[in-house]
PDB file of N, CA and C in Angstrom:
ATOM      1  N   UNK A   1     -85.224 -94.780  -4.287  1.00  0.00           N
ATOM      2  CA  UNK A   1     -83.920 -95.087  -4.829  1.00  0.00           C
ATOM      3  C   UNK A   1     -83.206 -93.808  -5.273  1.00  0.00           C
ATOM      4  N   UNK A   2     -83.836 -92.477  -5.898  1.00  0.00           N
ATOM      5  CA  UNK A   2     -83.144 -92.028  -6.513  1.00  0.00           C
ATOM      6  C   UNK A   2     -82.907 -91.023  -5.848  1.00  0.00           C
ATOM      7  N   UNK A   3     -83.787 -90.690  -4.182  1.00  0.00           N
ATOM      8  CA  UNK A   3     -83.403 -89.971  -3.029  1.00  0.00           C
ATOM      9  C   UNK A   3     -82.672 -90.566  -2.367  1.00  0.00           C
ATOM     10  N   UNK A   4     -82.124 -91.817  -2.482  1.00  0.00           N
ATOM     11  CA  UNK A   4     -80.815 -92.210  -1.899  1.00  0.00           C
ATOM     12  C   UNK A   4     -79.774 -92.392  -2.613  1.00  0.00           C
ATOM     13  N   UNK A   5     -79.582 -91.954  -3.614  1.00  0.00           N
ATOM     14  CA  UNK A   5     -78.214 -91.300  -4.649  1.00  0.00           C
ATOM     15  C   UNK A   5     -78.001 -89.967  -4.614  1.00  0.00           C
ATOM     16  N   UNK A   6     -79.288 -89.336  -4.869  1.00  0.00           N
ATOM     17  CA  UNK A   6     -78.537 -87.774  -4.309  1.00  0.00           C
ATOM     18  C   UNK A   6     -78.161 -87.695  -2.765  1.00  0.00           C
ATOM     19  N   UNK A   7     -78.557 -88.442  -2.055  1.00  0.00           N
ATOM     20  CA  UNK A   7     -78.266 -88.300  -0.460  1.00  0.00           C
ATOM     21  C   UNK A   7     -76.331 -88.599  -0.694  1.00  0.00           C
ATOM     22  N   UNK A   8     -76.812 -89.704  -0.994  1.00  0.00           N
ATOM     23  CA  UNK A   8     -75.091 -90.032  -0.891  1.00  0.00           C
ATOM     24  C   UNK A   8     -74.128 -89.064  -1.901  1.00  0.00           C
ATOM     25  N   UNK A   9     -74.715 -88.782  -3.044  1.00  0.00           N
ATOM     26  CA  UNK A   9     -73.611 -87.814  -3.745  1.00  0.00           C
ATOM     27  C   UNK A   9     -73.770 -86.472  -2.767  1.00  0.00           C
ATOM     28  N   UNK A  10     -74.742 -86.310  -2.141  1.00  0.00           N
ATOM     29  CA  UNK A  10     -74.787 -84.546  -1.660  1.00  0.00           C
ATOM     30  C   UNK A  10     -73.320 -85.123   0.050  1.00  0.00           C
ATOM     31  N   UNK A  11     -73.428 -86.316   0.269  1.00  0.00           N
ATOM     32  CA  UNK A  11     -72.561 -86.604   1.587  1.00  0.00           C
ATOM     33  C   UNK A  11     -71.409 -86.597   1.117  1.00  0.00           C
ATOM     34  N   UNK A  12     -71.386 -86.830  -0.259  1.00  0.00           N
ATOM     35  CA  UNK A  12     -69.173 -86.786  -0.773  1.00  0.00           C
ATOM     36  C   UNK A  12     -69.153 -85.477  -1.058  1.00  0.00           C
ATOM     37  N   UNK A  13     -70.338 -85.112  -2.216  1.00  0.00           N
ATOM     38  CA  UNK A  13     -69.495 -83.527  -2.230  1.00  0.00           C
ATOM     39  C   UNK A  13     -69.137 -82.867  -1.108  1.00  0.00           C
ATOM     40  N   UNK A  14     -70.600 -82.862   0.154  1.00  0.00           N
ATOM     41  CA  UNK A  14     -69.779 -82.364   1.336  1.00  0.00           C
ATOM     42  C   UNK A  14     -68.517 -82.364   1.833  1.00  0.00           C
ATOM     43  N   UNK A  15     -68.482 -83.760   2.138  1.00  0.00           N
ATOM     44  CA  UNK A  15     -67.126 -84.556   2.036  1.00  0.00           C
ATOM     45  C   UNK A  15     -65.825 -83.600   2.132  1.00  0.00           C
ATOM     46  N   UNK A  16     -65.984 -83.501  -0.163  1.00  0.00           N
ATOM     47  CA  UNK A  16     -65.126 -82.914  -0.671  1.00  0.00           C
ATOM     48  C   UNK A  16     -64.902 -81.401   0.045  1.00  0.00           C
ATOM     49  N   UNK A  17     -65.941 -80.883   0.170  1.00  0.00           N
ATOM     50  CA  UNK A  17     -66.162 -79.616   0.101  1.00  0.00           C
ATOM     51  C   UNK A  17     -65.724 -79.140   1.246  1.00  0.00           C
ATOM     52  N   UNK A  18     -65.984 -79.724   2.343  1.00  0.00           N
ATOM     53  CA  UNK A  18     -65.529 -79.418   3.631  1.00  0.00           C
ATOM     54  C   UNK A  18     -64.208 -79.989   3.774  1.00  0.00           C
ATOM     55  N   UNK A  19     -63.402 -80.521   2.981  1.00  0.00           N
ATOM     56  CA  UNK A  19     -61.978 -81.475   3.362  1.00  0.00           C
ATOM     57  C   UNK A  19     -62.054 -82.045   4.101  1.00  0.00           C
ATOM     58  N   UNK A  20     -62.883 -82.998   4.328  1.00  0.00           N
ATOM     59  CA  UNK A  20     -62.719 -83.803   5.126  1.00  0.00           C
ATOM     60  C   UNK A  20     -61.711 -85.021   5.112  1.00  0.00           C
ATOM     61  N   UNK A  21     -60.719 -85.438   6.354  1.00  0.00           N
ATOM     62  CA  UNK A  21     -59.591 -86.241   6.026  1.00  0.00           C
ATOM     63  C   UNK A  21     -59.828 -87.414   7.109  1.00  0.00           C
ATOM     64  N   UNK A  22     -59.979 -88.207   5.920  1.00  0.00           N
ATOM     65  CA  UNK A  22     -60.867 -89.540   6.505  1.00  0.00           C
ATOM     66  C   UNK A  22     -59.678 -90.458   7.638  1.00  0.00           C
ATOM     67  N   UNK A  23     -58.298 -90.176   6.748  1.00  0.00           N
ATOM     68  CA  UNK A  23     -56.947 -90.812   7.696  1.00  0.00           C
ATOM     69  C   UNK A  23     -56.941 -90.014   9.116  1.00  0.00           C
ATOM     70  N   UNK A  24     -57.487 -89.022   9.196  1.00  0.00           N
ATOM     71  CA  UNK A  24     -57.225 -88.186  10.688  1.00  0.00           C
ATOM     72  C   UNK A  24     -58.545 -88.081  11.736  1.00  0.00           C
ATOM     73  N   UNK A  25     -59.797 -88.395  10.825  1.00  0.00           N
ATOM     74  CA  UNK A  25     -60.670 -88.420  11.302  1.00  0.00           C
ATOM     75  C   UNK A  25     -61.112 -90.009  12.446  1.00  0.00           C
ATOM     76  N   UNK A  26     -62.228 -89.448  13.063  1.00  0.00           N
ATOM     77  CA  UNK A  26     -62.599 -90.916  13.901  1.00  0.00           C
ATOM     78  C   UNK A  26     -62.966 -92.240  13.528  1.00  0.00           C
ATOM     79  N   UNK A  27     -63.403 -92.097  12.111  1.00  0.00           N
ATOM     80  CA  UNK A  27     -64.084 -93.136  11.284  1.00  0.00           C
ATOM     81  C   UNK A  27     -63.287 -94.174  10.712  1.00  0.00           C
ATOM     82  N   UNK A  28     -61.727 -93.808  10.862  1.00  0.00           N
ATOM     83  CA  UNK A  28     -60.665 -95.122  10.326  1.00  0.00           C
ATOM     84  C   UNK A  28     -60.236 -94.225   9.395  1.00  0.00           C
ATOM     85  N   UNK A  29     -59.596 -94.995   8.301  1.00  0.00           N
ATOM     86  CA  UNK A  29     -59.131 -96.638   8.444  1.00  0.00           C
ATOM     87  C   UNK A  29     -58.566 -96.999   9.500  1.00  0.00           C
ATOM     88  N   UNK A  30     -58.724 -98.685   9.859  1.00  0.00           N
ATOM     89  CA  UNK A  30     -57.876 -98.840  11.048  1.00  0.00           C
ATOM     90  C   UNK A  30     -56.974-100.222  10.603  1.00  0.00           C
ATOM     91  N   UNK A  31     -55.569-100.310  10.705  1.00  0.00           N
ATOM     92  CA  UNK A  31     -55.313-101.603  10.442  1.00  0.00           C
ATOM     93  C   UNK A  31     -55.008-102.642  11.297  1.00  0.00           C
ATOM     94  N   UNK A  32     -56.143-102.688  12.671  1.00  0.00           N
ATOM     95  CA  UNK A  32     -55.392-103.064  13.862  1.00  0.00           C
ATOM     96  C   UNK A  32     -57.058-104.008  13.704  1.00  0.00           C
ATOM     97  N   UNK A  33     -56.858-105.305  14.659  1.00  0.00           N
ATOM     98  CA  UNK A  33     -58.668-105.644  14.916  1.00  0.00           C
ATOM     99  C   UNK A  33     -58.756-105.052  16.227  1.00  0.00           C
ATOM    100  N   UNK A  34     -60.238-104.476  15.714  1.00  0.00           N
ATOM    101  CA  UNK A  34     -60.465-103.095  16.884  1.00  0.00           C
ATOM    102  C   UNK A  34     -60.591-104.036  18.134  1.00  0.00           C
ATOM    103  N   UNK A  35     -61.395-105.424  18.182  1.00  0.00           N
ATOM    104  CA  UNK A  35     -61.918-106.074  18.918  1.00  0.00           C
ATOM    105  C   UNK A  35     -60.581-106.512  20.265  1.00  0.00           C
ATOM    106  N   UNK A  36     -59.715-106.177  19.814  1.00  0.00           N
ATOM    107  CA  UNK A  36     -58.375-106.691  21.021  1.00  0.00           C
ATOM    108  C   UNK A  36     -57.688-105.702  21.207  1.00  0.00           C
ATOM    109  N   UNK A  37     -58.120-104.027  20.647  1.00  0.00           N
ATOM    110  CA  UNK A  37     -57.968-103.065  21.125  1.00  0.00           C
ATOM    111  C   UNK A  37     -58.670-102.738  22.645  1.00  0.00           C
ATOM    112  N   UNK A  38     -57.387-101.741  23.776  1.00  0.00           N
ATOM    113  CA  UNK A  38     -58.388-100.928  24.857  1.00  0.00           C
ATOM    114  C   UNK A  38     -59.807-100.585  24.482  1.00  0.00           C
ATOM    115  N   UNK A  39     -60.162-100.659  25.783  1.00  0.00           N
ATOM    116  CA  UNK A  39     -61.369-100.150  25.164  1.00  0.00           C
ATOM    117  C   UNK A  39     -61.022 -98.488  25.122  1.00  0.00           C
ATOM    118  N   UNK A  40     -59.886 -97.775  25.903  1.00  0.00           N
ATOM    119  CA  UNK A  40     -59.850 -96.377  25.417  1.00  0.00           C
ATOM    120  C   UNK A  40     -59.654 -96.154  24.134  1.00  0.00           C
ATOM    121  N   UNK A  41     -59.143 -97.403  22.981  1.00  0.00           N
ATOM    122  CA  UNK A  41     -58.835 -96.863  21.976  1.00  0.00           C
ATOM    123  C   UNK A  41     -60.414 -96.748  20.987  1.00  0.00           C
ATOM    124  N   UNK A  42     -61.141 -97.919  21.405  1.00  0.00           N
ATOM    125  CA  UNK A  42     -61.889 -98.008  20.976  1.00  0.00           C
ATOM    126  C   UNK A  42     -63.585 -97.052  21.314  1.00  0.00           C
ATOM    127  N   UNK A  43     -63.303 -96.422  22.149  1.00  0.00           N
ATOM    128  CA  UNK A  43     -63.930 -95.223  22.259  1.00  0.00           C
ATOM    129  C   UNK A  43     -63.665 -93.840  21.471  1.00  0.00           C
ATOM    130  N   UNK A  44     -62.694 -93.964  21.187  1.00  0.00           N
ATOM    131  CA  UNK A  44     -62.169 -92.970  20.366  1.00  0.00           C
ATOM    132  C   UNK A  44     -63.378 -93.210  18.301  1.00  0.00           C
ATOM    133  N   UNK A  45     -63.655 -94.537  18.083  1.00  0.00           N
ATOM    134  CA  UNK A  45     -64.141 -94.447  17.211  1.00  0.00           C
ATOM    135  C   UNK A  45     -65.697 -94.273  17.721  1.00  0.00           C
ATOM    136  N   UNK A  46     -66.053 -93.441  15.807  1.00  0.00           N
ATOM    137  CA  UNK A  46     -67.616 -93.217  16.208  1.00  0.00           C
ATOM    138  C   UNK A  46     -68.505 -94.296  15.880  1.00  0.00           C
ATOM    139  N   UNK A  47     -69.320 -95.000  16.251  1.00  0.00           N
ATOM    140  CA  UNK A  47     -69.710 -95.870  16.899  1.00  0.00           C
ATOM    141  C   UNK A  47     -71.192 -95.677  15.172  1.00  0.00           C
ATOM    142  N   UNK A  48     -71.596 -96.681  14.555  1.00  0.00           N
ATOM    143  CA  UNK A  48     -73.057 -96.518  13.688  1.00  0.00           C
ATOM    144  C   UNK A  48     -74.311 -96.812  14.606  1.00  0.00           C
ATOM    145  N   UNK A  49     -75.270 -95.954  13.811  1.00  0.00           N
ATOM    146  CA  UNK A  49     -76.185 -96.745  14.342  1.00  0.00           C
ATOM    147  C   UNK A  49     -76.742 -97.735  14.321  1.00  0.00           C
ATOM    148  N   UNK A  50     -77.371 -98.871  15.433  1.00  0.00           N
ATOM    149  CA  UNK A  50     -77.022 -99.736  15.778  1.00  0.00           C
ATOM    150  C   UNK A  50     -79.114-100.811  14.921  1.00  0.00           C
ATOM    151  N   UNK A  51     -79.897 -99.316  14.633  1.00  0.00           N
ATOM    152  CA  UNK A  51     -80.965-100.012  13.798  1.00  0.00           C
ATOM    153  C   UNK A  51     -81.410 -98.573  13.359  1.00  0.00           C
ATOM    154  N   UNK A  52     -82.684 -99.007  12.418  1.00  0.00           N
ATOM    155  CA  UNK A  52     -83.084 -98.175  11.305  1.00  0.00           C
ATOM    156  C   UNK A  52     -83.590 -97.201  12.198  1.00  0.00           C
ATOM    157  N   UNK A  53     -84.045 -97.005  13.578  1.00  0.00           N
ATOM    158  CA  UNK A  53     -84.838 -95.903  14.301  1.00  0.00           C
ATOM    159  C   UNK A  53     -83.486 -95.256  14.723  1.00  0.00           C
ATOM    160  N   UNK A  54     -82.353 -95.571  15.307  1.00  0.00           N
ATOM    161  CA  UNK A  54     -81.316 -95.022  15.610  1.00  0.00           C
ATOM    162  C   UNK A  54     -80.875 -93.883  14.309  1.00  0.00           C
ATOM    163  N   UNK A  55     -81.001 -95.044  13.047  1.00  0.00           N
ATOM    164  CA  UNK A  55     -80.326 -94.096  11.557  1.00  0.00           C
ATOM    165  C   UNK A  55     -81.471 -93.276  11.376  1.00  0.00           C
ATOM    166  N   UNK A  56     -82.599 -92.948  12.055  1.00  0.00           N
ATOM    167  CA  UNK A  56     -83.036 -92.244  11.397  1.00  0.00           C
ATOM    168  C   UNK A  56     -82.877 -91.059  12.521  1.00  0.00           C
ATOM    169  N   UNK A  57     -82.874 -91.309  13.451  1.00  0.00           N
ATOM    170  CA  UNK A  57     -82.425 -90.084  14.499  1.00  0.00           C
ATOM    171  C   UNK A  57     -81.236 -89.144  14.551  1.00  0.00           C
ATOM    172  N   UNK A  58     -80.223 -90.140  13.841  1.00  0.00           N
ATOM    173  CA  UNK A  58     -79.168 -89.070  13.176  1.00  0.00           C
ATOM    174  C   UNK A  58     -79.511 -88.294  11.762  1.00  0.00           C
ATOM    175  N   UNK A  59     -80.231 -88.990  11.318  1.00  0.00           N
ATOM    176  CA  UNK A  59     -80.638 -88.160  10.211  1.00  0.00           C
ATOM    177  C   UNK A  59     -81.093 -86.653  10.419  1.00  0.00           C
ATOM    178  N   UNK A  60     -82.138 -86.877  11.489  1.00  0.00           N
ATOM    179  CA  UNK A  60     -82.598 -85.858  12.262  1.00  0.00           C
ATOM    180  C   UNK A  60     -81.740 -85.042  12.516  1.00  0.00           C
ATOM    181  N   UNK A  61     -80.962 -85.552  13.600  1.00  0.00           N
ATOM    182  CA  UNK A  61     -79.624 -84.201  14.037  1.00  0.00           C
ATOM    183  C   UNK A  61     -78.740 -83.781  13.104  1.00  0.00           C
ATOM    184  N   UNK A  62     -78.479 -84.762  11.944  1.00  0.00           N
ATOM    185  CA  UNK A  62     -77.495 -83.923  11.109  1.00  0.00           C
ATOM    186  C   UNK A  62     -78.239 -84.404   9.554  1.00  0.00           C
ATOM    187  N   UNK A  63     -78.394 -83.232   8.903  1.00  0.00           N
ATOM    188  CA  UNK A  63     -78.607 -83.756   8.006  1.00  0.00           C
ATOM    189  C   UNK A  63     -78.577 -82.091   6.706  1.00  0.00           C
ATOM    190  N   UNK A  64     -78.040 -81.150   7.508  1.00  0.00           N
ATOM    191  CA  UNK A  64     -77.156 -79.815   6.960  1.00  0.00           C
ATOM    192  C   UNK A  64     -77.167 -80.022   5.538  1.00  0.00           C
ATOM    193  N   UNK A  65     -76.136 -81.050   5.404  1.00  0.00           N
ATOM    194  CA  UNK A  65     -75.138 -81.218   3.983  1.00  0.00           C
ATOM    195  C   UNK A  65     -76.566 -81.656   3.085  1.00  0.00           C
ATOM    196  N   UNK A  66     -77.633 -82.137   3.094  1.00  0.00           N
ATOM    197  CA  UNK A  66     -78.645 -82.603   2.076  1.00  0.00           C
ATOM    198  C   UNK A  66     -79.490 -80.897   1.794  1.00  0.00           C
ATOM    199  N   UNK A  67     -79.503 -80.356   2.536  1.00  0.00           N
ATOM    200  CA  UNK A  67     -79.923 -78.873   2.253  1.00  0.00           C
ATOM    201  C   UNK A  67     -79.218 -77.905   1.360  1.00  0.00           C
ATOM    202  N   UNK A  68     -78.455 -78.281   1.079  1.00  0.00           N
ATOM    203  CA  UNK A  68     -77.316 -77.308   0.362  1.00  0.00           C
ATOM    204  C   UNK A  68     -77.678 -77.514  -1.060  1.00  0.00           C
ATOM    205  N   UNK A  69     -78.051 -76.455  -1.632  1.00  0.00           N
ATOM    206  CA  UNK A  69     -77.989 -76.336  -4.099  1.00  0.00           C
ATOM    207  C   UNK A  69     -79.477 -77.045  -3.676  1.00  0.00           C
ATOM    208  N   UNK A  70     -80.126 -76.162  -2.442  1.00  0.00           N
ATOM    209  CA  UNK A  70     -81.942 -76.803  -2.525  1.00  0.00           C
ATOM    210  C   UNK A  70     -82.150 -77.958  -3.006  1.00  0.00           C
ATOM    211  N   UNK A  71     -81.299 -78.832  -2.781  1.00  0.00           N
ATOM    212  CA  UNK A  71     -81.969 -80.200  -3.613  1.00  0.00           C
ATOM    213  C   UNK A  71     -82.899 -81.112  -3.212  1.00  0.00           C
ATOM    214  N   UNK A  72     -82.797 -80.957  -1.579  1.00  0.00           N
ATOM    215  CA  UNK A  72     -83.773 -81.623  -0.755  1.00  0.00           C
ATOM    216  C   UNK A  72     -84.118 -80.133  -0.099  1.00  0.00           C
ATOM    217  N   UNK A  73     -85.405 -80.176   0.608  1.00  0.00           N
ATOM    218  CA  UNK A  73     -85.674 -79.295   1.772  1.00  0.00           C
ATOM    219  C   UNK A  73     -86.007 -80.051   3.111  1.00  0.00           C
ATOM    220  N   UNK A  74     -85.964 -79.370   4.061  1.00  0.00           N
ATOM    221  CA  UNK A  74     -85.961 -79.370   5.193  1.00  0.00           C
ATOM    222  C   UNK A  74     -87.901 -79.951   5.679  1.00  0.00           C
ATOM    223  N   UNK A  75     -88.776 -79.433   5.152  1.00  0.00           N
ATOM    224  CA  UNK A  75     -89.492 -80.484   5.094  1.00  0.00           C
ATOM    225  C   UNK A  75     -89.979 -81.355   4.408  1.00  0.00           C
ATOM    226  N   UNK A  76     -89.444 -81.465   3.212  1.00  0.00           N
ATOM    227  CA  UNK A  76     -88.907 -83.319   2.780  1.00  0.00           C
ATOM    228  C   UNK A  76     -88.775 -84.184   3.345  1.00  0.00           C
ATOM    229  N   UNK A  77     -87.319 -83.617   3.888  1.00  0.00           N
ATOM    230  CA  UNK A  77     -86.429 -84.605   4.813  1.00  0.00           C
ATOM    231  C   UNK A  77     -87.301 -84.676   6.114  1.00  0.00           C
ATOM    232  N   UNK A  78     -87.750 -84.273   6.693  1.00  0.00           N
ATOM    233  CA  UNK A  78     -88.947 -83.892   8.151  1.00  0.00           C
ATOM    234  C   UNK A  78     -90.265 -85.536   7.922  1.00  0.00           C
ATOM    235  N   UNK A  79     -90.464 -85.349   6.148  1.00  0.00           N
ATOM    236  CA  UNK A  79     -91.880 -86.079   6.067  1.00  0.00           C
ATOM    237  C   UNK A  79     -91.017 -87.338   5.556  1.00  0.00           C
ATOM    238  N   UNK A  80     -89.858 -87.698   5.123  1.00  0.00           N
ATOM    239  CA  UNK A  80     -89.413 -88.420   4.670  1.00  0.00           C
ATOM    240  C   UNK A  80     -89.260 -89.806   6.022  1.00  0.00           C
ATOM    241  N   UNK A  81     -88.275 -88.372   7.075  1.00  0.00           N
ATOM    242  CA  UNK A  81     -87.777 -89.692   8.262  1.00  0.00           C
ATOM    243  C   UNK A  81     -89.367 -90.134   8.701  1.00  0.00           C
ATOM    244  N   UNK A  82     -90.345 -89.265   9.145  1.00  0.00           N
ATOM    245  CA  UNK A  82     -92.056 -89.852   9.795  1.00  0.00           C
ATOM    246  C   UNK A  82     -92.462 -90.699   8.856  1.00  0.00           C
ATOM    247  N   UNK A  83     -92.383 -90.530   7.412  1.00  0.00           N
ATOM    248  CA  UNK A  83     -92.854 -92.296   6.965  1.00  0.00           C
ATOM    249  C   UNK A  83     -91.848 -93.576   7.052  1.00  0.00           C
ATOM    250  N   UNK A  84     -90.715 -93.249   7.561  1.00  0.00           N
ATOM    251  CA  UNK A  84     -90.045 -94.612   7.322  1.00  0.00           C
ATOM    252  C   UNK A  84     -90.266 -94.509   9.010  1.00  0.00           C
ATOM    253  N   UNK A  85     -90.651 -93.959   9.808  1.00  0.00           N
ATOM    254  CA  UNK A  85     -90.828 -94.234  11.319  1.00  0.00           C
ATOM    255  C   UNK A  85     -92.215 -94.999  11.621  1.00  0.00           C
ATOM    256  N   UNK A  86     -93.149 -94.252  10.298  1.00  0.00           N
ATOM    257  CA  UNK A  86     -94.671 -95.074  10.328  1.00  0.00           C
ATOM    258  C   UNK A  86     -94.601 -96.194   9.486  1.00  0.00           C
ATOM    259  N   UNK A  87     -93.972 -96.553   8.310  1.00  0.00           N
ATOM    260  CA  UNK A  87     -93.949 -97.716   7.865  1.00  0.00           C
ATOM    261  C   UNK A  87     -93.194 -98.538   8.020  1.00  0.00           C
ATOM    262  N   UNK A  88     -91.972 -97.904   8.295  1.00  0.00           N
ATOM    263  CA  UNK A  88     -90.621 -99.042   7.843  1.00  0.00           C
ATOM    264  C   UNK A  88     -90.021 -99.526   9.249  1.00  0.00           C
ATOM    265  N   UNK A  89     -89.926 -98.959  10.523  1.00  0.00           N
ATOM    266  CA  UNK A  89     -89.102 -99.544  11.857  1.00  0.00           C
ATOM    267  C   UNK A  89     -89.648-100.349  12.411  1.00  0.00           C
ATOM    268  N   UNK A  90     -90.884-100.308  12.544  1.00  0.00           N
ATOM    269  CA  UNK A  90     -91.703-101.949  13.138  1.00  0.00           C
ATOM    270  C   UNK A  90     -91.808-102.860  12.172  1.00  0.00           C
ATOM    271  N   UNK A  91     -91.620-102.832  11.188  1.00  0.00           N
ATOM    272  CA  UNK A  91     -91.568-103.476  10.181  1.00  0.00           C
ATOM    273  C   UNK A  91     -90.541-104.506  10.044  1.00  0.00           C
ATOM    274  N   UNK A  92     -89.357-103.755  10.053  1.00  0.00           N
ATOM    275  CA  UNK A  92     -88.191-103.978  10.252  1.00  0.00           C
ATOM    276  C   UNK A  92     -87.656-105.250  11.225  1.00  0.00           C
ATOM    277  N   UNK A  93     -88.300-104.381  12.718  1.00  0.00           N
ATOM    278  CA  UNK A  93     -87.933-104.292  13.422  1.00  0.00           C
ATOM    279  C   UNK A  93     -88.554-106.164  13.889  1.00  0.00           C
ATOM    280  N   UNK A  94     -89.937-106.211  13.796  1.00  0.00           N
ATOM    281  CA  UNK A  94     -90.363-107.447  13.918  1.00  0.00           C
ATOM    282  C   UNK A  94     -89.808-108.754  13.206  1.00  0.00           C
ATOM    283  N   UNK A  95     -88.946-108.558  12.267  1.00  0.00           N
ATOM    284  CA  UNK A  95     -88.177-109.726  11.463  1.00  0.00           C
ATOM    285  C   UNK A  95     -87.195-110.079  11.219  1.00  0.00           C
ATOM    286  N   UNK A  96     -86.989-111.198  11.190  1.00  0.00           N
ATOM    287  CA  UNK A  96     -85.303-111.640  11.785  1.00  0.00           C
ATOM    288  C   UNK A  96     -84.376-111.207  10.901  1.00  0.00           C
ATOM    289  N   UNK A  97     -83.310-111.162  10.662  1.00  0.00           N
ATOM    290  CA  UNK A  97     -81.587-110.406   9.859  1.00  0.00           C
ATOM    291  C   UNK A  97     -81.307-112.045   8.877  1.00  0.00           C
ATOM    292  N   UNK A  98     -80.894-111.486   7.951  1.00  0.00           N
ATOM    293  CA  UNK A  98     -80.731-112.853   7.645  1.00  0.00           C
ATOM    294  C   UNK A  98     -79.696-113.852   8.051  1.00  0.00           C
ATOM    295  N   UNK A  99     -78.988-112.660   8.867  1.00  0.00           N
ATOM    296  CA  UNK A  99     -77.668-113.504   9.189  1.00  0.00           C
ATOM    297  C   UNK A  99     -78.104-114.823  10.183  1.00  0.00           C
ATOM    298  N   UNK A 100     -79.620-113.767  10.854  1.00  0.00           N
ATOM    299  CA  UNK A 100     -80.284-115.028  11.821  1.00  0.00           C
ATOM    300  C   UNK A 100     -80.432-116.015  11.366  1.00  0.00           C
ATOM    301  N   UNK A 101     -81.232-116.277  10.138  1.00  0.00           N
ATOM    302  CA  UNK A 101     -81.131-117.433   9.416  1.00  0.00           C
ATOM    303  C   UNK A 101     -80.207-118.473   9.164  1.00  0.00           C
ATOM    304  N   UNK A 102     -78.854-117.759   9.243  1.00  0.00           N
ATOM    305  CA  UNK A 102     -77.814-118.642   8.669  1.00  0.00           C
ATOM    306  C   UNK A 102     -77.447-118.856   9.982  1.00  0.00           C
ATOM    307  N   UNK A 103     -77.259-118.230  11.128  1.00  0.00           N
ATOM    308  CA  UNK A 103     -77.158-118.903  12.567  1.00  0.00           C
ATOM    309  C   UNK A 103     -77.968-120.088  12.889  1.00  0.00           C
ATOM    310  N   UNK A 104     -79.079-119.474  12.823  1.00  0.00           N
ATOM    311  CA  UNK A 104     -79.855-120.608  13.697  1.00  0.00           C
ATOM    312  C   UNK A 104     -80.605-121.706  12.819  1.00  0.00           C
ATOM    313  N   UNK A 105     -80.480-121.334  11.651  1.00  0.00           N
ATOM    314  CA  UNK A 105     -81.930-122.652  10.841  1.00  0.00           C
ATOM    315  C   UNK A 105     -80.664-122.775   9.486  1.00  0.00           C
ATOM    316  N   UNK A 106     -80.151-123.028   9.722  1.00  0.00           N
ATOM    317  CA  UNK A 106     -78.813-123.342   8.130  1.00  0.00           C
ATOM    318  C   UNK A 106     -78.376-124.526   8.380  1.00  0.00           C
ATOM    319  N   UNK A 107     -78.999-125.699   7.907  1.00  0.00           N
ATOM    320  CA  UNK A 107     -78.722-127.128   8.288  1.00  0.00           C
ATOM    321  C   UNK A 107     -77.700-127.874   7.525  1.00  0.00           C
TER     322      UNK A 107
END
């Protein structure tokens, strides 16, 4: 829990730090439903990952901004993503969403 509060405060200060401008960037806001958008428009956005082995593979490729004021290191973050790859994605991965629940067995 409390390595996923500094994760997220170390991703705004970045954020901040780098100016990042969320109105110009790929990520939205959008006030349109994307779903009856081109699909050229809709290539234009960046796309999440789509399960926990995907999020952890970006973690992998980017994960810069958690290195910065040493707060995490580089193999932390290394032993961190291999246990949620050894405990947590088959894990995961074998059990239904709950939304499944409310689809298919919500009487």
């Amino acid at each position: 829990m409390y390595v996923t509060l500094a994760a997220l405060l170390m991703a705004g200060i970045d954020g901040i730090q780098t100016r990042v401008d969320v109105q110009a960037s790929h990520f939205g806001p959008f006030d349109v439903d994307i779903a009856t958008q081109s699909s050229e428009f809709r290539s234009r956005i960046a796309a999440l990952p789509r399960s926990l082995a995907d999020a952890l593979t970006a973690l992998e490729q980017d994960h810069e901004f958690l290195l910065k004021g040493n707060v995490l290191s580089s193999a932390f973050i290394a032993d961190w993503i291999a246990r949620r790859r050894q405990q947590d994605v088959r894990e995961v991965h074998l059990r239904p969403h709950p939304y499944e629940y409310q689809l298919y067995l919500d009487v």
